[in-house]
PDB file of N, CA and C in Angstrom:
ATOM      1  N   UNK A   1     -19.514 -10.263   8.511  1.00  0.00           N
ATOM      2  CA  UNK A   1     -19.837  -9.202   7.582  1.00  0.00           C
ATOM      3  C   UNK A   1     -19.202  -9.540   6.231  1.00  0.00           C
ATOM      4  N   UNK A   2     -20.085  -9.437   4.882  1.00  0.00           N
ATOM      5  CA  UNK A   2     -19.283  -9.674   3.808  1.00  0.00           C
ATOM      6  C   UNK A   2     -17.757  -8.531   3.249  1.00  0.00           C
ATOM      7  N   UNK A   3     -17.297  -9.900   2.572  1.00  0.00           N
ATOM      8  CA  UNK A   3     -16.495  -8.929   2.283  1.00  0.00           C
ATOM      9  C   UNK A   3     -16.832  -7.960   0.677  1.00  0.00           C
ATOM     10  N   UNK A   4     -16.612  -6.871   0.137  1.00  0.00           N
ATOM     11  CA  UNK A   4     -16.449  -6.556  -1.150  1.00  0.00           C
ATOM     12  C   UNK A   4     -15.284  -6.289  -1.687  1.00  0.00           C
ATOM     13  N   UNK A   5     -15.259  -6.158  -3.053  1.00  0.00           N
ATOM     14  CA  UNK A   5     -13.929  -6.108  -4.027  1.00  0.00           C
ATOM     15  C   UNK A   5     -14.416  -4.676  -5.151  1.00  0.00           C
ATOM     16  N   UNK A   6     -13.810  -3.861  -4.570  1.00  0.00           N
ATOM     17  CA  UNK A   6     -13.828  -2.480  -5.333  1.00  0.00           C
ATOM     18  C   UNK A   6     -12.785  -1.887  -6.354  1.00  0.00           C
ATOM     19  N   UNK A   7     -12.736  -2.151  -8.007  1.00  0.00           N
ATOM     20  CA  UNK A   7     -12.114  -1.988  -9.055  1.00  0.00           C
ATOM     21  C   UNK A   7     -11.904  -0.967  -9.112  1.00  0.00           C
ATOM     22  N   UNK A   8     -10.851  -0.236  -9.794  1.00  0.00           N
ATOM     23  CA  UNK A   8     -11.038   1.142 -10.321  1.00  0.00           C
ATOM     24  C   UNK A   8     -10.341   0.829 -11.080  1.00  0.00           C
ATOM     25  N   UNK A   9     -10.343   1.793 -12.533  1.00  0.00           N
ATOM     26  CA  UNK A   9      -9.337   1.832 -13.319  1.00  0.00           C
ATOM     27  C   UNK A   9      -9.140   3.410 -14.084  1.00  0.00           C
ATOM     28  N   UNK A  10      -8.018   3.787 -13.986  1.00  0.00           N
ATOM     29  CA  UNK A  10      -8.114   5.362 -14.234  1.00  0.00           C
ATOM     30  C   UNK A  10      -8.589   5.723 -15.334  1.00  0.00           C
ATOM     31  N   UNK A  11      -8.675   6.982 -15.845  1.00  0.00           N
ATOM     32  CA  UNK A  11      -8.829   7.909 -17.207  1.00  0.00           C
ATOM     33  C   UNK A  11      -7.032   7.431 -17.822  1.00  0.00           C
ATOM     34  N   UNK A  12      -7.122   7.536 -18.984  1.00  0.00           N
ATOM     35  CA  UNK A  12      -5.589   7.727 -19.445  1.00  0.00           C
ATOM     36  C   UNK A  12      -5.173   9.228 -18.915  1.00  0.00           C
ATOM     37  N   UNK A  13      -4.033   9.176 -18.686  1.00  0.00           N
ATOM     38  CA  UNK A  13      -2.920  10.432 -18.650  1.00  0.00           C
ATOM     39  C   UNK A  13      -3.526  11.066 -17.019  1.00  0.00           C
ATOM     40  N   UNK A  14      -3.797  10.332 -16.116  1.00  0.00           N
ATOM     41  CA  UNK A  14      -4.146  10.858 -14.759  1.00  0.00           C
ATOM     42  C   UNK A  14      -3.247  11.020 -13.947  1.00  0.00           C
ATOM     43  N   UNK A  15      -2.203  10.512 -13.690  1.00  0.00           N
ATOM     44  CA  UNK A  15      -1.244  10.013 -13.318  1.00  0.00           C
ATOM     45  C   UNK A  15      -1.024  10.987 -11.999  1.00  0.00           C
ATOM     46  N   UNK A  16      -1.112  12.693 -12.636  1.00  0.00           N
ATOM     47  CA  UNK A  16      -0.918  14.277 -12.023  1.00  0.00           C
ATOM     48  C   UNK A  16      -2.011  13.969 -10.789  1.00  0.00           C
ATOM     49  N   UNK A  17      -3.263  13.662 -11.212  1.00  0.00           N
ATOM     50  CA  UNK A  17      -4.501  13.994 -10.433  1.00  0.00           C
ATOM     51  C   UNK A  17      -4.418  12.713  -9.550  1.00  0.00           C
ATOM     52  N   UNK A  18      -3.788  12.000  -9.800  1.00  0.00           N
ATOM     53  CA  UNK A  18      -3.852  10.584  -8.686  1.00  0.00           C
ATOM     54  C   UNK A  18      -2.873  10.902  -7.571  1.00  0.00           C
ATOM     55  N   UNK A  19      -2.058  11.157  -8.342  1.00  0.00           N
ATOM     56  CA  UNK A  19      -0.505  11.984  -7.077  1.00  0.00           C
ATOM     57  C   UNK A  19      -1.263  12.888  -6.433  1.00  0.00           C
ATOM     58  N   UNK A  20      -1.835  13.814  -6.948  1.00  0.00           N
ATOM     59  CA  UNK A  20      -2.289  15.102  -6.225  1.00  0.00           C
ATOM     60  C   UNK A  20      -3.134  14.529  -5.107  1.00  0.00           C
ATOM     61  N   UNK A  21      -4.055  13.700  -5.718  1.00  0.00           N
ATOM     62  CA  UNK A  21      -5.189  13.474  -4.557  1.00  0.00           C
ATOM     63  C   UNK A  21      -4.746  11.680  -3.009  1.00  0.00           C
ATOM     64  N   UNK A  22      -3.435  11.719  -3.344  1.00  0.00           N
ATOM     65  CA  UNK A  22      -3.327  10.625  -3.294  1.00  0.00           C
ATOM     66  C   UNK A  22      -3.299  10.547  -0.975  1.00  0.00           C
ATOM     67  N   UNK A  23      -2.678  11.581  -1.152  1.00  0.00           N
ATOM     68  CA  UNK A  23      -2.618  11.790   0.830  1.00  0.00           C
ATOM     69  C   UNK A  23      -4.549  11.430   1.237  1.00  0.00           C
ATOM     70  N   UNK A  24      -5.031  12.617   0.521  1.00  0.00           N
ATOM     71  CA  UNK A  24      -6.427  12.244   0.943  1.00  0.00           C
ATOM     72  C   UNK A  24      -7.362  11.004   0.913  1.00  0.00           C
ATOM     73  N   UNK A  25      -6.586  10.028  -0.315  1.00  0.00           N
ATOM     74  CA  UNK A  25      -7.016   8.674  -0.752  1.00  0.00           C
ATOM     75  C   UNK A  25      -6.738   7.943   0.319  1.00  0.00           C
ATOM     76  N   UNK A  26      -5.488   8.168   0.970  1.00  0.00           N
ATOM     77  CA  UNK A  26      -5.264   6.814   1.911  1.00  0.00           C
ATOM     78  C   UNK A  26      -5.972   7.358   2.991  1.00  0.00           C
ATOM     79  N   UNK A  27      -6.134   8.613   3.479  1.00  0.00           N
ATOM     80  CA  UNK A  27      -6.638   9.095   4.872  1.00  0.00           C
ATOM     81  C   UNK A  27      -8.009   8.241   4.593  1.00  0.00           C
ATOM     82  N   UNK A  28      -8.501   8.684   3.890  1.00  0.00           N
ATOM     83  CA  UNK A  28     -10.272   8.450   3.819  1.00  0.00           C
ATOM     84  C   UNK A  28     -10.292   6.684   3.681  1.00  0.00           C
ATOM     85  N   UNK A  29      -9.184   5.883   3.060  1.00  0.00           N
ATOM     86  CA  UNK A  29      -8.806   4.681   3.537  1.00  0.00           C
ATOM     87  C   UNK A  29      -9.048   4.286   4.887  1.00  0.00           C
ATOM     88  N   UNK A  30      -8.290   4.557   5.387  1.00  0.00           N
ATOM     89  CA  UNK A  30      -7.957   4.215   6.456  1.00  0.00           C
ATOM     90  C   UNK A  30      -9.169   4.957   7.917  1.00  0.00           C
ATOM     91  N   UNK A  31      -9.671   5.740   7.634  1.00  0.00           N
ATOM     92  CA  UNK A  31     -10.848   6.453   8.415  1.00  0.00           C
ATOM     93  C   UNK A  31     -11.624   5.459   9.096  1.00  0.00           C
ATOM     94  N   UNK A  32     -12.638   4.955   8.537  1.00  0.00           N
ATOM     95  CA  UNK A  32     -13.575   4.022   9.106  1.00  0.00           C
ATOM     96  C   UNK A  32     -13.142   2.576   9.555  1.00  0.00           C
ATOM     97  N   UNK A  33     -11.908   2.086   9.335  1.00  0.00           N
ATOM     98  CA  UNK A  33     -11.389   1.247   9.812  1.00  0.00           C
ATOM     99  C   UNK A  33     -11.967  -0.381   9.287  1.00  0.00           C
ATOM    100  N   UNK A  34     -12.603  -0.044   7.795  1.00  0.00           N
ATOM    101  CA  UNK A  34     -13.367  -1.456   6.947  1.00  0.00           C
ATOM    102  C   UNK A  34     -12.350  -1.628   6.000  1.00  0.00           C
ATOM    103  N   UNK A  35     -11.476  -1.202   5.726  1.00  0.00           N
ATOM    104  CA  UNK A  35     -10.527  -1.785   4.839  1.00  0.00           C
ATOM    105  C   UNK A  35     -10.007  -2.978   5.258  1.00  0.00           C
ATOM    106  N   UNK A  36      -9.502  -4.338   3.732  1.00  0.00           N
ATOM    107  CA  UNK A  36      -8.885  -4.887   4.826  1.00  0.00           C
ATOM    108  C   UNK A  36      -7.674  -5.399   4.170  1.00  0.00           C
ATOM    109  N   UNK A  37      -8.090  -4.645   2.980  1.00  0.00           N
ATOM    110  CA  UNK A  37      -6.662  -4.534   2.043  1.00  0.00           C
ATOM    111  C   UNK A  37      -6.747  -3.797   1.020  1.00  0.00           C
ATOM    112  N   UNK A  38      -5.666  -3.060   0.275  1.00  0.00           N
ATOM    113  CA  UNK A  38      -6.218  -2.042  -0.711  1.00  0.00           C
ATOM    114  C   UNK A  38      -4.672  -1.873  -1.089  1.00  0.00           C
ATOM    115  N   UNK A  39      -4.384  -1.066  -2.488  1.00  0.00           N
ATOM    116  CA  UNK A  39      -3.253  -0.812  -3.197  1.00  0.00           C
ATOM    117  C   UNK A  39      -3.417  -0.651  -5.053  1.00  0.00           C
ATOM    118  N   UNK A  40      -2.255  -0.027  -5.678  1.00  0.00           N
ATOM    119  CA  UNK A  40      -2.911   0.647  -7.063  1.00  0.00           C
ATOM    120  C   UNK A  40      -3.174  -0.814  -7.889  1.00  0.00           C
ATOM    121  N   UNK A  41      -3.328  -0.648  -8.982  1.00  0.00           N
ATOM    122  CA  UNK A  41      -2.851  -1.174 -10.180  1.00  0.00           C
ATOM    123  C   UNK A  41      -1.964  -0.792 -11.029  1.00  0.00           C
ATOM    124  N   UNK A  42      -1.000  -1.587 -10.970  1.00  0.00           N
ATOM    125  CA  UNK A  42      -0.220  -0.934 -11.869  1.00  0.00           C
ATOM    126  C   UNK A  42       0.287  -1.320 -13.368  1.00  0.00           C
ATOM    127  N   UNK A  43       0.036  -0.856 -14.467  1.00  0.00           N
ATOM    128  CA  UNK A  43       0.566  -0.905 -15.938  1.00  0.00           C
ATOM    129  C   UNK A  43       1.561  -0.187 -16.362  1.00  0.00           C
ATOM    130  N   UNK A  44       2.466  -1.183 -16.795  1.00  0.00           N
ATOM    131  CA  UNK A  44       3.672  -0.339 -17.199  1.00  0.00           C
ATOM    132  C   UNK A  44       4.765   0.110 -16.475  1.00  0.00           C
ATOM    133  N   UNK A  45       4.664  -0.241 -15.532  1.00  0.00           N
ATOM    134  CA  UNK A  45       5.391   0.676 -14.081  1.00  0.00           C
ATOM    135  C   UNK A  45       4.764   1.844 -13.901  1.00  0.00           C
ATOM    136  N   UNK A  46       3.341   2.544 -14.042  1.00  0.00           N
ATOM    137  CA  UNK A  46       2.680   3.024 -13.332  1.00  0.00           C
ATOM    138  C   UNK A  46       1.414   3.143 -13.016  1.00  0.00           C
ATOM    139  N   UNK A  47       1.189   3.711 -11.846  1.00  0.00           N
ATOM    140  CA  UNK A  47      -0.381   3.418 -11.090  1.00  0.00           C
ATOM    141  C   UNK A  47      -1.496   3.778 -11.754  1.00  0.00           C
ATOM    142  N   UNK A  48      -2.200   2.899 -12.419  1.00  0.00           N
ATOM    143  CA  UNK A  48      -3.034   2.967 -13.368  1.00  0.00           C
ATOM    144  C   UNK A  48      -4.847   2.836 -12.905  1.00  0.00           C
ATOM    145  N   UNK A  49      -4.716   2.228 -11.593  1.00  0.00           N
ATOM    146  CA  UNK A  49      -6.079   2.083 -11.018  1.00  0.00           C
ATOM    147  C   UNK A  49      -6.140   1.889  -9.643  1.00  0.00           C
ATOM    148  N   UNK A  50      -7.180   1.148  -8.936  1.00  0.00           N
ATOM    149  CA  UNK A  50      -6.904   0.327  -7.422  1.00  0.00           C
ATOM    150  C   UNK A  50      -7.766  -0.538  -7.285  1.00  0.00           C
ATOM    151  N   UNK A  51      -6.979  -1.462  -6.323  1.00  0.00           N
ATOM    152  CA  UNK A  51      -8.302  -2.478  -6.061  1.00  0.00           C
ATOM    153  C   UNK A  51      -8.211  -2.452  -4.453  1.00  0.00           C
ATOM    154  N   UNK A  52      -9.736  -2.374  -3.812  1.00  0.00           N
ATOM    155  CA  UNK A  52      -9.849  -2.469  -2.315  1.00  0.00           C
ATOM    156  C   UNK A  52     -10.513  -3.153  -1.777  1.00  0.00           C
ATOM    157  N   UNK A  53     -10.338  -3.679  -0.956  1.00  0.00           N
ATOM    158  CA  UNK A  53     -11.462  -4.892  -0.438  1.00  0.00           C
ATOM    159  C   UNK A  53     -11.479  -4.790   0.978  1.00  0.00           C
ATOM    160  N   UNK A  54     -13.002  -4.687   1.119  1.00  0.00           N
ATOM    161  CA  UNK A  54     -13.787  -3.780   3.059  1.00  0.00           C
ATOM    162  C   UNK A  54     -15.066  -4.167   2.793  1.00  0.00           C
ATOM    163  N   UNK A  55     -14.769  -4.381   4.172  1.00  0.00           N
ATOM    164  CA  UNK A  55     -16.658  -5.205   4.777  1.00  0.00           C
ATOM    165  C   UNK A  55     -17.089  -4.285   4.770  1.00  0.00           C
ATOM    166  N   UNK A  56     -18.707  -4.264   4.551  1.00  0.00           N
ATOM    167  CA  UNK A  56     -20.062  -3.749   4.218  1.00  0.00           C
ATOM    168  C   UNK A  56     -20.972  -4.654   4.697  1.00  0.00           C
ATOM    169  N   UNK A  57     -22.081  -3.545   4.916  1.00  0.00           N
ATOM    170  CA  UNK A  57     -23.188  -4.600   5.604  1.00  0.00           C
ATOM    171  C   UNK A  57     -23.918  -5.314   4.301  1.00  0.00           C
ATOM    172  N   UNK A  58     -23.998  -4.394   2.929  1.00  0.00           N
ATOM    173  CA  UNK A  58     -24.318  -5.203   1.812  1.00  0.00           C
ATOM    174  C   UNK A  58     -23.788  -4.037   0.872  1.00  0.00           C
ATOM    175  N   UNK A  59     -24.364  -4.938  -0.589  1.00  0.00           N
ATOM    176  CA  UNK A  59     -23.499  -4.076  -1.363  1.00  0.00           C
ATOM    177  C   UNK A  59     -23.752  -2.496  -1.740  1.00  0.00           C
ATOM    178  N   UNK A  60     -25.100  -2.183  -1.287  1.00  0.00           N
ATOM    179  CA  UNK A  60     -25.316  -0.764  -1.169  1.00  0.00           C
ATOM    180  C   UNK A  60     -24.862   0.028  -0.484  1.00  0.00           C
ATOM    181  N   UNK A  61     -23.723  -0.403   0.845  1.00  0.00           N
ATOM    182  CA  UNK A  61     -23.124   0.096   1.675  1.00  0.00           C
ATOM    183  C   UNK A  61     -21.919   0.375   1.336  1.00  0.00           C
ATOM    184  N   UNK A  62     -21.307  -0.624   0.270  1.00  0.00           N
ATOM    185  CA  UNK A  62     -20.240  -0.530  -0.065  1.00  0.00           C
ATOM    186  C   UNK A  62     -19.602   0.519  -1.185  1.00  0.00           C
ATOM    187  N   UNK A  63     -21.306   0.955  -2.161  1.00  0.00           N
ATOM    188  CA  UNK A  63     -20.946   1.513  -3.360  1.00  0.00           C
ATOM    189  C   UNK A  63     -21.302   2.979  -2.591  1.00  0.00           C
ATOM    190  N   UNK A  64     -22.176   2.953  -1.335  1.00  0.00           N
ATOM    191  CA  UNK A  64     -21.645   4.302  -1.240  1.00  0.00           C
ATOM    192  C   UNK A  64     -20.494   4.574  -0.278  1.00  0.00           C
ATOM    193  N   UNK A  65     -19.868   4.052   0.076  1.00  0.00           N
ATOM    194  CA  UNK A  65     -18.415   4.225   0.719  1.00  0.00           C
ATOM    195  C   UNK A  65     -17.622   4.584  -0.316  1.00  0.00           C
ATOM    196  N   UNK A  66     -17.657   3.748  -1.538  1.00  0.00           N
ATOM    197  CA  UNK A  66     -16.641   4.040  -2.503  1.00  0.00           C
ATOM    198  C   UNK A  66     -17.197   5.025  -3.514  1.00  0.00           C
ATOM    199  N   UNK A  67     -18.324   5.713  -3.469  1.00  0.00           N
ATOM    200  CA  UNK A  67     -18.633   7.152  -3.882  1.00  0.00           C
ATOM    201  C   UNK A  67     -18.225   8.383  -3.581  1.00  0.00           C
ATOM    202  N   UNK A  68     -17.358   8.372  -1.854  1.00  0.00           N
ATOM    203  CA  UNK A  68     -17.165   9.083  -1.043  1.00  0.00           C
ATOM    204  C   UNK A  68     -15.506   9.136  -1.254  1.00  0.00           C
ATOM    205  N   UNK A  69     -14.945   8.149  -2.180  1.00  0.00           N
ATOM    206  CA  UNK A  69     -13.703   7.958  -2.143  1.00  0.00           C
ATOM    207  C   UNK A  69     -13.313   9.228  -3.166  1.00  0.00           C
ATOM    208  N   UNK A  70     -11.968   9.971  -2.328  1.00  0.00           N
ATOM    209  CA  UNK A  70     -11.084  11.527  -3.002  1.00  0.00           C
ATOM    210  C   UNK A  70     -10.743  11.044  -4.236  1.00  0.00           C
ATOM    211  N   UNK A  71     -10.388  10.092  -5.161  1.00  0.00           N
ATOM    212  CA  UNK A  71      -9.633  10.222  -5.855  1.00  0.00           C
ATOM    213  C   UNK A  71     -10.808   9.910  -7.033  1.00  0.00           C
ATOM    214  N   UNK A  72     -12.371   9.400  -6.654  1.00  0.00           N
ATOM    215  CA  UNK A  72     -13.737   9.462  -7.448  1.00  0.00           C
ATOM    216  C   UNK A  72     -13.580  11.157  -7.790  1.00  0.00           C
ATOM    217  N   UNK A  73     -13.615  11.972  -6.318  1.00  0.00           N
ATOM    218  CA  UNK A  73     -14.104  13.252  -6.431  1.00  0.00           C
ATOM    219  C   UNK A  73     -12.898  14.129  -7.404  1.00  0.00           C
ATOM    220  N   UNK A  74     -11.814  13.546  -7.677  1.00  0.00           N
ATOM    221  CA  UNK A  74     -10.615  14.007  -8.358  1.00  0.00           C
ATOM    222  C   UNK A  74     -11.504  13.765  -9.638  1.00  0.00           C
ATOM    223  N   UNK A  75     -11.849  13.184 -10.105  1.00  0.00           N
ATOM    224  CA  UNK A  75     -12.342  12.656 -11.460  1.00  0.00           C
ATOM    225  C   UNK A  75     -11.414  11.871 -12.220  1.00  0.00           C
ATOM    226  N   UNK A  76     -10.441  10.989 -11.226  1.00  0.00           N
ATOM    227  CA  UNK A  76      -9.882   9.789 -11.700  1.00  0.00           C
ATOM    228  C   UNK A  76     -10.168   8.713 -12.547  1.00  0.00           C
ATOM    229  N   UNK A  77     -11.370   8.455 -12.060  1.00  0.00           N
ATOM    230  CA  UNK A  77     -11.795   7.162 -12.732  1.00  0.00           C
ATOM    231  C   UNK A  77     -12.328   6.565 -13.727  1.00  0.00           C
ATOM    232  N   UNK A  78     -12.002   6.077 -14.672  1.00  0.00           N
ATOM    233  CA  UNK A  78     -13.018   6.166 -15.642  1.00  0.00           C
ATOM    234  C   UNK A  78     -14.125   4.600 -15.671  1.00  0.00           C
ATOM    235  N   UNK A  79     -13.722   3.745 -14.683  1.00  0.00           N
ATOM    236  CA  UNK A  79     -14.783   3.049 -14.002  1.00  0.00           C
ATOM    237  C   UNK A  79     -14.799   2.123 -12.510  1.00  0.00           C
ATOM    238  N   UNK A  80     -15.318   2.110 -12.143  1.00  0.00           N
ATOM    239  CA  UNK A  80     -15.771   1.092 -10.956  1.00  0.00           C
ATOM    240  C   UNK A  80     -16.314   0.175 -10.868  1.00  0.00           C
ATOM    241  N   UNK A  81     -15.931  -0.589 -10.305  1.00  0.00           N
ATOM    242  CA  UNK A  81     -16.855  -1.956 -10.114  1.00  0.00           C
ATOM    243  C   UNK A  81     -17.117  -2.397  -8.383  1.00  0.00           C
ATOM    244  N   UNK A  82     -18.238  -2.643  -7.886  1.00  0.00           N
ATOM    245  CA  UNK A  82     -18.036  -3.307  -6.904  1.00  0.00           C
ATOM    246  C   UNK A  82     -18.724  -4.677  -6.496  1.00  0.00           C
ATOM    247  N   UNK A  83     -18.300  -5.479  -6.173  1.00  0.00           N
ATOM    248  CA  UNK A  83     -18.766  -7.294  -6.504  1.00  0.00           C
ATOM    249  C   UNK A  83     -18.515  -7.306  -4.933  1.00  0.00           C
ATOM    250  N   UNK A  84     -19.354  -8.273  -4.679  1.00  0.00           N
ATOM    251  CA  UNK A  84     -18.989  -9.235  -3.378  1.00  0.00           C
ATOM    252  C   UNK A  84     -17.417  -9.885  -3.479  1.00  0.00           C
ATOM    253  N   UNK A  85     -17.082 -10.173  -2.564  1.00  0.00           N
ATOM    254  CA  UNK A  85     -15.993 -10.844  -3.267  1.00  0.00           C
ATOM    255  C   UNK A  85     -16.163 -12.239  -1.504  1.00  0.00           C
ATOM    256  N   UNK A  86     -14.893 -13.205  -1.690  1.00  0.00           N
ATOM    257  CA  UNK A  86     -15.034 -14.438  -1.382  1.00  0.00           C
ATOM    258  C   UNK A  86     -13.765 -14.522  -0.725  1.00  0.00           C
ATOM    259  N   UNK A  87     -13.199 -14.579   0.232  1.00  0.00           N
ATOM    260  CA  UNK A  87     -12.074 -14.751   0.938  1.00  0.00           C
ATOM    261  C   UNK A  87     -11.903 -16.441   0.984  1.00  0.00           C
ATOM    262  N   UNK A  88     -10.758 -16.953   0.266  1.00  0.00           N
ATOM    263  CA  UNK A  88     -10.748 -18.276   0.229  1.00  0.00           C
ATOM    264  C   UNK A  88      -9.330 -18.865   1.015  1.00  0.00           C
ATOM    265  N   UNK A  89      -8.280 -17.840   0.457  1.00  0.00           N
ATOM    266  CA  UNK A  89      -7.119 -18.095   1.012  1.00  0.00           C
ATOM    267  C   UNK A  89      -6.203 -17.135   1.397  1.00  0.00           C
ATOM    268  N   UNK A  90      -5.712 -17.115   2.358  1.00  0.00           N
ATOM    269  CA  UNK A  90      -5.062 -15.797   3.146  1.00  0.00           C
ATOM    270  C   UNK A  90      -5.361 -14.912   4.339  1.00  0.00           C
TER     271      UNK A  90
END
Protein backbone atom coordinates (compact mmCIF):
# COMPACT_ATOMS: atom_id res chain seq x y z
CA UNK A 1 0.00 0.00 0.00
CA UNK A 2 1.46 3.47 -0.78
CA UNK A 3 2.68 5.47 1.49
CA UNK A 4 1.48 9.46 1.76
CA UNK A 5 3.08 12.60 3.30
CA UNK A 6 0.45 14.99 4.81
CA UNK A 7 1.75 18.85 5.47
CA UNK A 8 0.05 21.16 7.56
CA UNK A 9 1.03 24.40 8.50
CA UNK A 10 -0.99 26.52 11.00
CA UNK A 11 -2.84 30.04 10.85
CA UNK A 12 -0.47 32.48 12.85
CA UNK A 13 -1.38 32.90 16.60
CA UNK A 14 -3.19 29.23 16.83
CA UNK A 15 -1.22 27.94 19.22
CA UNK A 16 -4.78 28.11 21.92
CA UNK A 17 -6.82 26.10 19.23
CA UNK A 18 -4.05 23.46 18.57
CA UNK A 19 -3.70 22.78 22.47
CA UNK A 20 -7.38 22.75 22.74
CA UNK A 21 -7.98 20.33 19.98
CA UNK A 22 -4.91 18.46 20.48
CA UNK A 23 -6.31 15.03 22.74
CA UNK A 24 -8.78 14.61 19.83
CA UNK A 25 -5.85 15.01 17.14
CA UNK A 26 -3.93 12.12 18.40
CA UNK A 27 -7.14 9.89 19.17
CA UNK A 28 -8.38 10.25 15.56
CA UNK A 29 -4.45 9.50 14.86
CA UNK A 30 -4.21 6.71 16.12
CA UNK A 31 -8.01 5.23 15.33
CA UNK A 32 -7.66 3.49 12.07
CA UNK A 33 -4.35 2.20 12.72
CA UNK A 34 -2.65 3.81 8.99
CA UNK A 35 -0.40 6.03 10.62
CA UNK A 36 3.02 5.25 10.46
CA UNK A 37 4.51 8.25 11.73
CA UNK A 38 3.29 11.68 12.58
CA UNK A 39 4.42 14.76 14.98
CA UNK A 40 4.21 18.90 14.94
CA UNK A 41 6.36 21.26 13.26
CA UNK A 42 7.94 23.24 15.11
CA UNK A 43 9.18 27.17 14.68
CA UNK A 44 10.67 28.91 17.20
CA UNK A 45 10.14 26.49 19.96
CA UNK A 46 6.60 26.21 19.06
CA UNK A 47 4.16 23.86 17.31
CA UNK A 48 3.55 25.55 14.28
CA UNK A 49 2.13 22.70 11.95
CA UNK A 50 2.37 18.66 11.37
CA UNK A 51 3.61 16.33 9.20
CA UNK A 52 1.99 12.62 8.93
CA UNK A 53 2.70 9.90 6.91
CA UNK A 54 -0.19 6.69 6.46
CA UNK A 55 -0.94 4.28 3.84
CA UNK A 56 -3.87 4.86 1.57
CA UNK A 57 -5.16 2.92 -1.06
CA UNK A 58 -4.51 6.17 -3.31
CA UNK A 59 -4.33 9.61 -2.94
CA UNK A 60 -8.05 10.26 -2.77
CA UNK A 61 -8.14 8.11 0.23
CA UNK A 62 -5.71 9.89 1.85
CA UNK A 63 -7.08 13.56 1.38
CA UNK A 64 -10.16 12.36 2.73
CA UNK A 65 -8.74 10.87 5.90
CA UNK A 66 -6.96 14.06 6.42
CA UNK A 67 -10.30 16.10 5.91
CA UNK A 68 -11.65 14.22 8.84
CA UNK A 69 -8.62 15.30 10.87
CA UNK A 70 -9.92 17.55 14.55
CA UNK A 71 -7.49 19.99 14.36
CA UNK A 72 -8.78 20.77 10.15
CA UNK A 73 -12.27 20.97 11.97
CA UNK A 74 -10.59 23.43 14.72
CA UNK A 75 -9.79 25.72 11.79
CA UNK A 76 -6.07 25.33 12.37
CA UNK A 77 -4.77 25.25 9.22
CA UNK A 78 -4.03 27.52 6.94
CA UNK A 79 -2.79 24.79 4.39
CA UNK A 80 -2.36 21.18 3.43
CA UNK A 81 -0.64 19.30 1.27
CA UNK A 82 -0.85 15.71 0.49
CA UNK A 83 1.92 13.99 -1.96
CA UNK A 84 2.73 10.41 -2.25
CA UNK A 85 5.65 10.15 -0.52
CA UNK A 86 8.71 7.35 -0.97
CA UNK A 87 10.10 5.42 1.95
CA UNK A 88 13.84 5.13 1.14
CA UNK A 89 15.51 4.87 4.45
CA UNK A 90 14.32 3.84 7.86
Amino acid sequence: MPLFAIICHDKPGMLEARINAREAHLGFLRNEGIVRLAGPLIEEGEMRGSLIVLEADDLESARKWADQDPYKAAGLFASVDVIEWKKVIG
